[in-house]
Protein backbone atom coordinates (compact mmCIF):
# COMPACT_ATOMS: atom_id res chain seq x y z
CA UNK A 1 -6.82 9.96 -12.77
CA UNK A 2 -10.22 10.57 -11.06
CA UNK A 3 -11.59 11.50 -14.72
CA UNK A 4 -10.38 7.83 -15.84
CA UNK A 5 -12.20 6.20 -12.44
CA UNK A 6 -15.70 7.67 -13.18
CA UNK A 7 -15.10 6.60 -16.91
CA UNK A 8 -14.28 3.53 -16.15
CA UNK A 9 -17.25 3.01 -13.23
CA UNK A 10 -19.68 4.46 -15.85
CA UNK A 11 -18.85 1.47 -17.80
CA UNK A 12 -19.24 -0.88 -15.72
CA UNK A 13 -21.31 -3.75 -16.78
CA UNK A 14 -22.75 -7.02 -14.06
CA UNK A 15 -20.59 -9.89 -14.39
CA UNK A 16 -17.47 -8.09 -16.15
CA UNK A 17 -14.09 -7.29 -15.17
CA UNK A 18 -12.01 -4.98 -17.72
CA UNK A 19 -8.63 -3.59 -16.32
CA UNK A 20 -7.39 -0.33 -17.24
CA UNK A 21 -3.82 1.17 -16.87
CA UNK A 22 -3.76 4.89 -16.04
CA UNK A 23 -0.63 7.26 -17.00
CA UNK A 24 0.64 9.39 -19.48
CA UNK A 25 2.87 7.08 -21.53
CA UNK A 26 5.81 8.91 -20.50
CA UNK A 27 8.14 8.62 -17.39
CA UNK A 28 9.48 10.80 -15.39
CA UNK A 29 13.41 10.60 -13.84
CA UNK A 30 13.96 11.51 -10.00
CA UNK A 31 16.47 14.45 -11.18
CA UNK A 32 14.01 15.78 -13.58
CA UNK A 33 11.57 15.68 -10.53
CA UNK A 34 14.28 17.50 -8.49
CA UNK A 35 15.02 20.09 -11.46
CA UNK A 36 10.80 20.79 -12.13
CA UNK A 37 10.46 21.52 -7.73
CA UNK A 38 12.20 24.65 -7.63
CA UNK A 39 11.18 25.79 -10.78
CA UNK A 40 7.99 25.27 -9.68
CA UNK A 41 7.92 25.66 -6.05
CA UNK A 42 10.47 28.39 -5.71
CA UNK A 43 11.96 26.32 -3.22
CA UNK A 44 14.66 23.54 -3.05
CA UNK A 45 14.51 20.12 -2.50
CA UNK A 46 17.47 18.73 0.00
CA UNK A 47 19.29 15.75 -1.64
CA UNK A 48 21.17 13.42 -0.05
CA UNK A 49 22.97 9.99 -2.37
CA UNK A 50 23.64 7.00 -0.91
CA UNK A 51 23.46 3.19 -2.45
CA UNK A 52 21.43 3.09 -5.66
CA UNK A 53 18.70 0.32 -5.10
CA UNK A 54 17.88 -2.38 -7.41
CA UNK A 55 14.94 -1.45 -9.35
CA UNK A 56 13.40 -1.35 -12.88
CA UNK A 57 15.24 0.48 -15.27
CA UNK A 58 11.66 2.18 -16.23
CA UNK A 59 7.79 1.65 -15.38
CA UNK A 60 5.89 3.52 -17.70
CA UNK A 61 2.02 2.47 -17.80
CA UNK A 62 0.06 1.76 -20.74
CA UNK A 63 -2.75 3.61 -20.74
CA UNK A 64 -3.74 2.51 -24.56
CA UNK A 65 -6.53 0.81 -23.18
CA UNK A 66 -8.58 3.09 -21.50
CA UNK A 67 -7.88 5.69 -23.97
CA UNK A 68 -9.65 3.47 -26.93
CA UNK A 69 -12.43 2.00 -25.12
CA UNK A 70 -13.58 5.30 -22.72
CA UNK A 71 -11.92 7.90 -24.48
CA UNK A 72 -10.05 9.11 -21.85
CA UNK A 73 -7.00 11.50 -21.98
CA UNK A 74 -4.03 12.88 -19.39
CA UNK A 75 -4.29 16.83 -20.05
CA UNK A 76 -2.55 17.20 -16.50
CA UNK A 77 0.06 14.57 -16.91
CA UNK A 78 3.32 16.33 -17.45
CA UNK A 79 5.65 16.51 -14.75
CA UNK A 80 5.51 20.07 -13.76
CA UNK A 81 1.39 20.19 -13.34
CA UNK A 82 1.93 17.51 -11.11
CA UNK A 83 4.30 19.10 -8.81
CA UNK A 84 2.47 22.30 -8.77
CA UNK A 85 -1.29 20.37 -8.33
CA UNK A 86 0.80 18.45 -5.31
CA UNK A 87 2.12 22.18 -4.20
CA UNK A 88 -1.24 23.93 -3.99
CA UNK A 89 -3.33 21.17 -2.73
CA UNK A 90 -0.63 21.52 0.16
């Protein structure tokens, strides 16, 4: 994500506003989350259910965008390089 910041502050222009959605296109579930930390981690992840919440049954960003106009592209997007970038930056 801090690769699609500096692209997108490098193309900056005076007077011009241009949003751009970051992600990988592809979400990720809170089991698969719990499944990916111990493969990762080694360790497990205590789990305790109570009342689902309303919510969205997905948010997945469109990162089209910022892809076409800067070129940019999510090489460290899949779920378990972000658990173990999260785990060693620990």
């Amino acid at each position: 994500m801090a690769d699609a910041v500096c692209l997108a502050l490098s193309a900056c222009r005076p007077g011009q506003w241009i949003p751009y959605n970051v992600g990988s296109g592809r979400g990720a579930s809170i089991l698969e989350l719990l499944d990916t930390v111990p493969e990762v981690t080694g360790h497990t992840v205590p789990v305790s259910y109570g009342p689902a919440a309303p919510e969205p049954p997905e948010l997945v960003a469109d990162s089209s965008r910022v892809r076409a106009e800067l070129g940019w592209a999510s090489p460290r997007s899949d779920i378990a390089t972000i658990v173990a970038d999260a785990w060693n930056a620990v």
